[in-house]
N, C-alpha and C. Protein backbone atom coordinates (compact mmCIF):
# COMPACT_ATOMS: atom_id res chain seq x y z
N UNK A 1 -71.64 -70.53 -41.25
CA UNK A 1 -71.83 -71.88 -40.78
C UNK A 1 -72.15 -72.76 -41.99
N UNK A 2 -71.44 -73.73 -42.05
CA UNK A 2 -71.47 -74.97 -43.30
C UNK A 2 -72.92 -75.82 -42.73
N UNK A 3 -73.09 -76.20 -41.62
CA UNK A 3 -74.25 -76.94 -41.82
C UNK A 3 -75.86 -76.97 -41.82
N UNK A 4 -75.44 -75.47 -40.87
CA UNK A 4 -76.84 -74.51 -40.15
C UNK A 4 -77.38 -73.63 -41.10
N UNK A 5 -78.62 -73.91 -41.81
CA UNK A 5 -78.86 -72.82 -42.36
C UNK A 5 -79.61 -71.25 -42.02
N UNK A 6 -79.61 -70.51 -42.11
CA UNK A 6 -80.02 -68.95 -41.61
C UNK A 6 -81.02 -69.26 -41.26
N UNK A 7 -82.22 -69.81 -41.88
CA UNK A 7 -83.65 -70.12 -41.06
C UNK A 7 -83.60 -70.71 -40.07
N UNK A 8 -82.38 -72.14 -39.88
CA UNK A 8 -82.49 -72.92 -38.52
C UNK A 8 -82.06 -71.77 -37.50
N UNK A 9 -81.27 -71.14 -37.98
CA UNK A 9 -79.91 -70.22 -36.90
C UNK A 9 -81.05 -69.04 -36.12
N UNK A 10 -82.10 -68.53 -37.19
CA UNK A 10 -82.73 -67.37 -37.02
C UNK A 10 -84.03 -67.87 -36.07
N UNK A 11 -84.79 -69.40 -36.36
CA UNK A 11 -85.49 -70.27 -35.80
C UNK A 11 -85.06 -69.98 -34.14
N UNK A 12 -83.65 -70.35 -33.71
CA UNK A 12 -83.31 -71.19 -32.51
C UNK A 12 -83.23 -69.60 -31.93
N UNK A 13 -82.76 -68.37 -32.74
CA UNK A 13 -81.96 -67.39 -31.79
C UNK A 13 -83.58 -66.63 -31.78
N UNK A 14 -84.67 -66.53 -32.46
CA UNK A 14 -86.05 -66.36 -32.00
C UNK A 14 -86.64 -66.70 -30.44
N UNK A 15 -86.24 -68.28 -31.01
CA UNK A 15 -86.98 -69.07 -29.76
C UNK A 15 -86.20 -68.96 -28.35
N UNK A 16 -85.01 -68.52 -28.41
CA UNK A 16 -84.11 -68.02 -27.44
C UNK A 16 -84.46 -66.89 -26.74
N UNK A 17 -84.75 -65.49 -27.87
CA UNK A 17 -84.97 -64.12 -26.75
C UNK A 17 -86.28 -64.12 -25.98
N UNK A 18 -87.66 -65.37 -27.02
CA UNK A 18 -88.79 -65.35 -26.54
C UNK A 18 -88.48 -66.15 -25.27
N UNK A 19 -87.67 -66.89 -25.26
CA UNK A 19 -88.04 -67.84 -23.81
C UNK A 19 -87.29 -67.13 -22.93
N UNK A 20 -85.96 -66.06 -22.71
CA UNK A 20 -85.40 -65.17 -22.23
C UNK A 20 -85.69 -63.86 -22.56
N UNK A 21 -86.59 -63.67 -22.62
CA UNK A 21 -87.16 -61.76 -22.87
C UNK A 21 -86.33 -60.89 -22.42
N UNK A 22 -85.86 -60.86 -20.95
CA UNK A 22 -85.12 -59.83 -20.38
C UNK A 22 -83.71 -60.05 -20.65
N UNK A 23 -83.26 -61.37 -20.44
CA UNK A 23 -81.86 -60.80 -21.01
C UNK A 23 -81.44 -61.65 -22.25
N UNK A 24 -81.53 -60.59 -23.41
CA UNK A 24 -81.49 -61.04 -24.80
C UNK A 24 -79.82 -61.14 -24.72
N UNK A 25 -79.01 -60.15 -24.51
CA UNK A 25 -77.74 -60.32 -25.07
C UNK A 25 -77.15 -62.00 -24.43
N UNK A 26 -77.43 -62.04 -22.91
CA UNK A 26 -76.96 -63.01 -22.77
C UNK A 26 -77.53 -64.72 -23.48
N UNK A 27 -78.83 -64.45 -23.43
CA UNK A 27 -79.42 -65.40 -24.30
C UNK A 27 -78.76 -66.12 -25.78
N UNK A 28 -78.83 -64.88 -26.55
CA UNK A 28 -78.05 -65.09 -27.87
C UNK A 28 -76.66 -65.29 -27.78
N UNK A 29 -75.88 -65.10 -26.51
CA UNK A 29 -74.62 -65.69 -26.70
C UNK A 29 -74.96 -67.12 -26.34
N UNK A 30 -75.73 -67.59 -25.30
CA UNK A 30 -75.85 -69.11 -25.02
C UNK A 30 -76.06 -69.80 -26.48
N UNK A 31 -77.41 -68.67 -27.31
CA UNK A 31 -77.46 -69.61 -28.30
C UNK A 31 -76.71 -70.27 -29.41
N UNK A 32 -75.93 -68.86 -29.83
CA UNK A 32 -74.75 -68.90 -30.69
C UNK A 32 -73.34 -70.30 -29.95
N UNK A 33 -73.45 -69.98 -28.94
CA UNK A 33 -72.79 -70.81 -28.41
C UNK A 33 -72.83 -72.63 -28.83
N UNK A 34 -74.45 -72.93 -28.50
CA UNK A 34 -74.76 -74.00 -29.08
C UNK A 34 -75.04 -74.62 -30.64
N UNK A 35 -75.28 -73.01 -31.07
CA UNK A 35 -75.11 -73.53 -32.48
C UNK A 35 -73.76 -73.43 -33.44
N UNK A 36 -72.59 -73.09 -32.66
CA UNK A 36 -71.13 -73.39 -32.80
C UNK A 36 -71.04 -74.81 -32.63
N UNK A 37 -71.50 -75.13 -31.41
CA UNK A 37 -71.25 -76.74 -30.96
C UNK A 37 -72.19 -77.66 -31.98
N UNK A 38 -73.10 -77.43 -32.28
CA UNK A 38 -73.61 -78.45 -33.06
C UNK A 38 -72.92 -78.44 -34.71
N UNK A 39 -72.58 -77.09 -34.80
CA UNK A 39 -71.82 -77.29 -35.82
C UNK A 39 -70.82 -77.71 -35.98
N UNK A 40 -70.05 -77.64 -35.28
CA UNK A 40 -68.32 -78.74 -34.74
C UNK A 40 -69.22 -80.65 -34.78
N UNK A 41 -70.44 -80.32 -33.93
CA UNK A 41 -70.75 -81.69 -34.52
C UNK A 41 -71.10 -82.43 -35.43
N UNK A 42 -72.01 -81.45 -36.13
CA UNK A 42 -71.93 -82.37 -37.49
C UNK A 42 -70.94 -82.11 -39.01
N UNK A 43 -69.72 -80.98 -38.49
CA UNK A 43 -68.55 -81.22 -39.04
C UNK A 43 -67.86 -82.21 -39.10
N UNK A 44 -67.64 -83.02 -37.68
CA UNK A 44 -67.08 -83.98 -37.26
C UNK A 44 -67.96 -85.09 -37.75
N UNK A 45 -69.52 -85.35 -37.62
CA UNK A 45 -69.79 -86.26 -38.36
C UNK A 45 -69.44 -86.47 -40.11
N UNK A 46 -69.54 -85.05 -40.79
CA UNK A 46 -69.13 -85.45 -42.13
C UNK A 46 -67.80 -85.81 -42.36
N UNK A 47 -67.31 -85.68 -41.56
CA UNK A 47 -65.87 -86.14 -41.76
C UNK A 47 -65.47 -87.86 -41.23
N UNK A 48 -66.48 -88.01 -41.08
CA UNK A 48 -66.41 -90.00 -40.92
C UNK A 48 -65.84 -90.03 -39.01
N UNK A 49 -66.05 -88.72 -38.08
CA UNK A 49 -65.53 -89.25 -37.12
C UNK A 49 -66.97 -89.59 -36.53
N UNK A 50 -66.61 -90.02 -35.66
CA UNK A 50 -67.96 -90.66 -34.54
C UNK A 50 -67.21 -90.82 -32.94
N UNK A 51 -68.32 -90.57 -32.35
CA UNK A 51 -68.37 -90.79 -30.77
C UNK A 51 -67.90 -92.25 -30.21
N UNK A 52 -68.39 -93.26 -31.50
CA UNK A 52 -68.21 -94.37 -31.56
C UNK A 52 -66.33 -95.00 -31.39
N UNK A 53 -65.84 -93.53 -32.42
CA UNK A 53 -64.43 -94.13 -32.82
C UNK A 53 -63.23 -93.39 -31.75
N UNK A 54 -64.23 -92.75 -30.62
CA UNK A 54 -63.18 -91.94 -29.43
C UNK A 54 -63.33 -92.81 -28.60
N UNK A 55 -61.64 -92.93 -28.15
CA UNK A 55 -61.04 -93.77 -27.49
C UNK A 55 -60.97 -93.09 -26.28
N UNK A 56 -61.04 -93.99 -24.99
CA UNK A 56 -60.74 -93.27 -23.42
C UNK A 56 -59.19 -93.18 -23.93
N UNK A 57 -58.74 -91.93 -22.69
CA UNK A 57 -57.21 -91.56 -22.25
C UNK A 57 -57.28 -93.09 -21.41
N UNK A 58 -55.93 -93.51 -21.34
CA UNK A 58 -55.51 -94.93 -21.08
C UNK A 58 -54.78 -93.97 -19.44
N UNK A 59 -55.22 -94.86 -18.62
CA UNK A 59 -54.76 -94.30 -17.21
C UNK A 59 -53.60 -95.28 -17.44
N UNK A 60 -52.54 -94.53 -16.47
CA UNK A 60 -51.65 -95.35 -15.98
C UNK A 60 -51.45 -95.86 -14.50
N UNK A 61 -51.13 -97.33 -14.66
CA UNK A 61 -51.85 -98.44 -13.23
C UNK A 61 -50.14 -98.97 -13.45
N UNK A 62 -49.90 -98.84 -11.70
CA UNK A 62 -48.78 -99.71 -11.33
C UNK A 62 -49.48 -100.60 -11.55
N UNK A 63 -48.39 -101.92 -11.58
CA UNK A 63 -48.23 -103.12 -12.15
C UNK A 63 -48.84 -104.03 -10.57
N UNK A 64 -49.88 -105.09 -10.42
CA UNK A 64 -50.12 -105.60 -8.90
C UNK A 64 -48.62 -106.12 -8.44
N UNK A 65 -48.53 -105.79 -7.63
CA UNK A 65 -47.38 -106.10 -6.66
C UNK A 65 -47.78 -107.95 -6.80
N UNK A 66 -46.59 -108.80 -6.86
CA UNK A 66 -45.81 -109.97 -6.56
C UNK A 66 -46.90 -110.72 -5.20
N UNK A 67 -48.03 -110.49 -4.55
CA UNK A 67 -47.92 -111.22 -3.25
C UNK A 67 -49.45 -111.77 -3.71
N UNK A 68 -49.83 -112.45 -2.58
CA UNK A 68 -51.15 -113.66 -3.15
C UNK A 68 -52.40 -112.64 -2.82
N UNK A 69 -53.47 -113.82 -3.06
CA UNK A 69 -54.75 -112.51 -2.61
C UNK A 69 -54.65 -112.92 -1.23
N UNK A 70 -54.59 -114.04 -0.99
CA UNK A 70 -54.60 -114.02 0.83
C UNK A 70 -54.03 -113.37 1.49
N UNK A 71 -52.85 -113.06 1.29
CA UNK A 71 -51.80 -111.41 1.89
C UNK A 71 -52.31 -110.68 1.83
N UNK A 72 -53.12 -109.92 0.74
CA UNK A 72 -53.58 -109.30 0.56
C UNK A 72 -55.03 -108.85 1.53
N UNK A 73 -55.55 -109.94 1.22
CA UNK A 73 -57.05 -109.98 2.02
C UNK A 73 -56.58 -109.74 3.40
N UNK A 74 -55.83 -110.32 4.40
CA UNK A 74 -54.97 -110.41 5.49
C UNK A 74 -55.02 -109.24 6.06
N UNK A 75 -53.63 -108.49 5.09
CA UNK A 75 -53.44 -106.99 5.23
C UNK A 75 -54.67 -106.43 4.93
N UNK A 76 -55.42 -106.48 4.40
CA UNK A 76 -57.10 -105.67 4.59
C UNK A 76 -57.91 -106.03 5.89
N UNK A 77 -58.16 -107.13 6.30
CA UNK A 77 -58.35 -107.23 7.85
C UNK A 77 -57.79 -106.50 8.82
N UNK A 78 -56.72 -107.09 8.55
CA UNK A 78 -55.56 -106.09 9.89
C UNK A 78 -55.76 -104.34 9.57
N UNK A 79 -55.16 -104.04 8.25
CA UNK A 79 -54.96 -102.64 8.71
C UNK A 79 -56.30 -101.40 7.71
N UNK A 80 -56.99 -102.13 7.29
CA UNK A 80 -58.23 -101.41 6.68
C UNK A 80 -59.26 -100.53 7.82
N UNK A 81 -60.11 -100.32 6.80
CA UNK A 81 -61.13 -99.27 7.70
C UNK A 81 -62.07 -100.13 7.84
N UNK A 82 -63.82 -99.63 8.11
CA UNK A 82 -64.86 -100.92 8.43
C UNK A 82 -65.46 -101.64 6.86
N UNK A 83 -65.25 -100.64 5.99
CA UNK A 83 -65.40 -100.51 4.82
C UNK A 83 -64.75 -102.01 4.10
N UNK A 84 -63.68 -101.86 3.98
CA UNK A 84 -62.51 -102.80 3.66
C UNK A 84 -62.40 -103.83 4.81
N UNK A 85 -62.71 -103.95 5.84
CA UNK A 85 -62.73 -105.50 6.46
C UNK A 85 -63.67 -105.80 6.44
N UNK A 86 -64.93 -105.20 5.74
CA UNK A 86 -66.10 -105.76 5.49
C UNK A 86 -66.01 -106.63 4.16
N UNK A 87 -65.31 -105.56 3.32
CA UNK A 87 -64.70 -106.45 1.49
C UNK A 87 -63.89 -107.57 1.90
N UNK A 88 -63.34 -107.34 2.91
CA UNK A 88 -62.57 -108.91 2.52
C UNK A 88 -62.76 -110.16 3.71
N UNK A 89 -64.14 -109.53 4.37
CA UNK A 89 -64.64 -110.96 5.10
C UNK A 89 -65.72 -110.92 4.02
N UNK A 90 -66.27 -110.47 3.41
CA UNK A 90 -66.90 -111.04 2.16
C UNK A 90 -66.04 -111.92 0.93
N UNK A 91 -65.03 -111.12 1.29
CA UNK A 91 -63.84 -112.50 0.10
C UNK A 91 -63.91 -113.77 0.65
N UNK A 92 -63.64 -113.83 1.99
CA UNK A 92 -63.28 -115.14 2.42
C UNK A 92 -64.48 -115.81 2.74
N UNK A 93 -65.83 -114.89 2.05
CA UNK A 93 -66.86 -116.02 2.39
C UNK A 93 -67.34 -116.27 1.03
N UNK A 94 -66.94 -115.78 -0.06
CA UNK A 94 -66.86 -116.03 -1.35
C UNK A 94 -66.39 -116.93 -2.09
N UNK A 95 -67.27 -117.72 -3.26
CA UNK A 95 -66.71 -118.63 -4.19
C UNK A 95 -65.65 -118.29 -5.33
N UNK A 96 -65.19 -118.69 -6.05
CA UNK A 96 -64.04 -117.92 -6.95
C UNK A 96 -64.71 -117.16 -7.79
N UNK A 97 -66.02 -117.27 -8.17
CA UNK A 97 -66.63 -116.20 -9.44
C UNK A 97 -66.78 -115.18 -8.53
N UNK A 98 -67.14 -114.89 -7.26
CA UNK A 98 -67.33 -113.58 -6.86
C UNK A 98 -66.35 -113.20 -6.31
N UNK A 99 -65.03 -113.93 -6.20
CA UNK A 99 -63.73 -113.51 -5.59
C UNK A 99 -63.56 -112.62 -6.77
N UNK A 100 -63.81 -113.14 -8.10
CA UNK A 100 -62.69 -112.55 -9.11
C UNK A 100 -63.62 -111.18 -9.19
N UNK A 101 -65.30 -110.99 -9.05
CA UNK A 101 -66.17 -109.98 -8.84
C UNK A 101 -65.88 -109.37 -8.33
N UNK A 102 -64.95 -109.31 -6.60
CA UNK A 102 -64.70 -108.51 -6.18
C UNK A 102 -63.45 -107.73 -6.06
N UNK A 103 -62.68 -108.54 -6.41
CA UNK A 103 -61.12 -108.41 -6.87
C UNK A 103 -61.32 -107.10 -7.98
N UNK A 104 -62.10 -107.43 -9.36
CA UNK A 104 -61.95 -106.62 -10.25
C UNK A 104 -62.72 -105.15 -9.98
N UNK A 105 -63.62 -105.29 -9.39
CA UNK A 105 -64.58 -104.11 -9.09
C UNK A 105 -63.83 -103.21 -8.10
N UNK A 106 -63.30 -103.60 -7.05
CA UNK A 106 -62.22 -102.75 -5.98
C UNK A 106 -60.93 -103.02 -6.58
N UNK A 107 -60.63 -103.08 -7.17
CA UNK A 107 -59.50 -103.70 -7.96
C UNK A 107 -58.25 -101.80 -7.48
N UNK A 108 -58.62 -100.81 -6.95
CA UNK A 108 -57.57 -100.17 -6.50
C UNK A 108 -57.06 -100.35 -5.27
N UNK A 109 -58.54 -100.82 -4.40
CA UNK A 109 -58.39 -101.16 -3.11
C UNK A 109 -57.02 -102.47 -2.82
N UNK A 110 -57.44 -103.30 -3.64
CA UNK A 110 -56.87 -104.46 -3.83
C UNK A 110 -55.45 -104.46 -3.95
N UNK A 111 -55.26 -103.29 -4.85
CA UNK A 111 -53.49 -103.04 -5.48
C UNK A 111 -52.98 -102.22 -4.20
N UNK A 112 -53.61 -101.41 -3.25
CA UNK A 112 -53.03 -100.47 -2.42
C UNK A 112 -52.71 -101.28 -1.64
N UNK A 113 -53.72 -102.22 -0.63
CA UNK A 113 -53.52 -103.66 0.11
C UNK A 113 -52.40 -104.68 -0.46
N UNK A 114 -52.11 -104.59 -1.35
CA UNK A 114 -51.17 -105.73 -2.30
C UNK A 114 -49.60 -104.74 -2.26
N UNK A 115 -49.64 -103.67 -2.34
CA UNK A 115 -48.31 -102.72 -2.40
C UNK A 115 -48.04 -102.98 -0.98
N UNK A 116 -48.93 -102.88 -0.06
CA UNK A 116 -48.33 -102.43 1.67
C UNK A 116 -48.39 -103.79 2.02
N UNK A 117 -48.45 -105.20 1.25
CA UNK A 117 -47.91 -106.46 1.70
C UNK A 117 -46.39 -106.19 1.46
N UNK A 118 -46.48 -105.86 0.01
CA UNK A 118 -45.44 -106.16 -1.03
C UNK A 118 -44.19 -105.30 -0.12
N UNK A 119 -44.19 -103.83 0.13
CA UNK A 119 -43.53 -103.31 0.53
C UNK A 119 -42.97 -104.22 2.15
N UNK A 120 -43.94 -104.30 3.01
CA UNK A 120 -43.49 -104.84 4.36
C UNK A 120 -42.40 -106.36 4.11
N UNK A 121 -42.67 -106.85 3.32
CA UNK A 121 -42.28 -108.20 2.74
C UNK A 121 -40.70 -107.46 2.35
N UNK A 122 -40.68 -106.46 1.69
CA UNK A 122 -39.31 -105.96 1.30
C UNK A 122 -38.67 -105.65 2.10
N UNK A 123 -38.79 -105.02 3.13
CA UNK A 123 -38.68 -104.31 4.58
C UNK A 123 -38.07 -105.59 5.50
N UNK A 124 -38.53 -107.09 5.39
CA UNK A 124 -38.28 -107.87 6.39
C UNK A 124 -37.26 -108.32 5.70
N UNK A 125 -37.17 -108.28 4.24
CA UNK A 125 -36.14 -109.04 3.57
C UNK A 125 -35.24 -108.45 4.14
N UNK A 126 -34.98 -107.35 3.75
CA UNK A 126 -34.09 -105.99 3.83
C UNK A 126 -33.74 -106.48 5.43
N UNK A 127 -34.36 -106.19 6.25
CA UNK A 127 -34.25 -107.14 8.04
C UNK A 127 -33.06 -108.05 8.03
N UNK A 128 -33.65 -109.13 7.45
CA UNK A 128 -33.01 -109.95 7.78
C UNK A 128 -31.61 -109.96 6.52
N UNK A 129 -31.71 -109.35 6.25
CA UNK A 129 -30.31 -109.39 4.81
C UNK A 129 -29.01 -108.71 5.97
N UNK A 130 -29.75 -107.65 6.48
CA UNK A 130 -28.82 -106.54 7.12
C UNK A 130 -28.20 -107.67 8.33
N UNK A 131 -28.83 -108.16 9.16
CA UNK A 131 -28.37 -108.47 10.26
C UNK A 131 -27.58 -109.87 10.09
N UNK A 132 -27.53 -110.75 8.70
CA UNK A 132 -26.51 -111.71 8.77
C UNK A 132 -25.09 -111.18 7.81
């Protein structure tokens, strides 16, 4: 180990069998275990990385469907649970700073309600395209 020296290593795997008496083998693997991991960590610190400089995995988000929030809110009345016609009779009793509060915070709820406008809207087009 590059960062751990034998006294810290011999320190921690001491204080390990004393606080686990009966089962030493498994003990000293927990410990070794952690003193692998701290050593990956402050490998990684000498090497200029930081916790600071890890980036989230970037989810991937369909794009909001084309229709207004009032469609939206609408279709959450009509076809939601008590949950969701509770969110969006709180929209419609909301000023625009807590519209956009609640918009962004349920913001999946919002896009699922916004797809099943978007889609039905396609569906009537599609309707009425077929029959003239």
């Amino acid at each position: 180990m590059k960062h751990l020296t034998e006294d810290t290593i011999r320190a921690v795997l001491v204080a390990v069998v004393h606080q686990n008496g009966s089962d030493i083998e498994g003990a000293i693997s927990s410990a070794m275990a952690a003193l692998v991991s701290a050593e990956k960590s402050l490998d990684a610190y000498d090497k200029g990385e930081s916790w600071k400089d890890a980036k989230a995995q970037v989810v991937f988000q369909m794009p909001y469907p084309p229709v207004t929030d009032y469609q939206t809110v609408r279709a959450m009345l009509v076809n939601g649970d008590m949950f969701i016609k509770t969110l969006a009779a709180a929209w419609d009793l909301a000023d625009a700073n807590n519209r956009k509060r609640i918009r962004t915070t349920w913001a999946d709820e919002f896009r699922k309600y916004a797809t099943v406008v978007h889609y039905q809207e396609m569906a009537r087009q599609a309707e009425r395209e077929g029959r003239n």
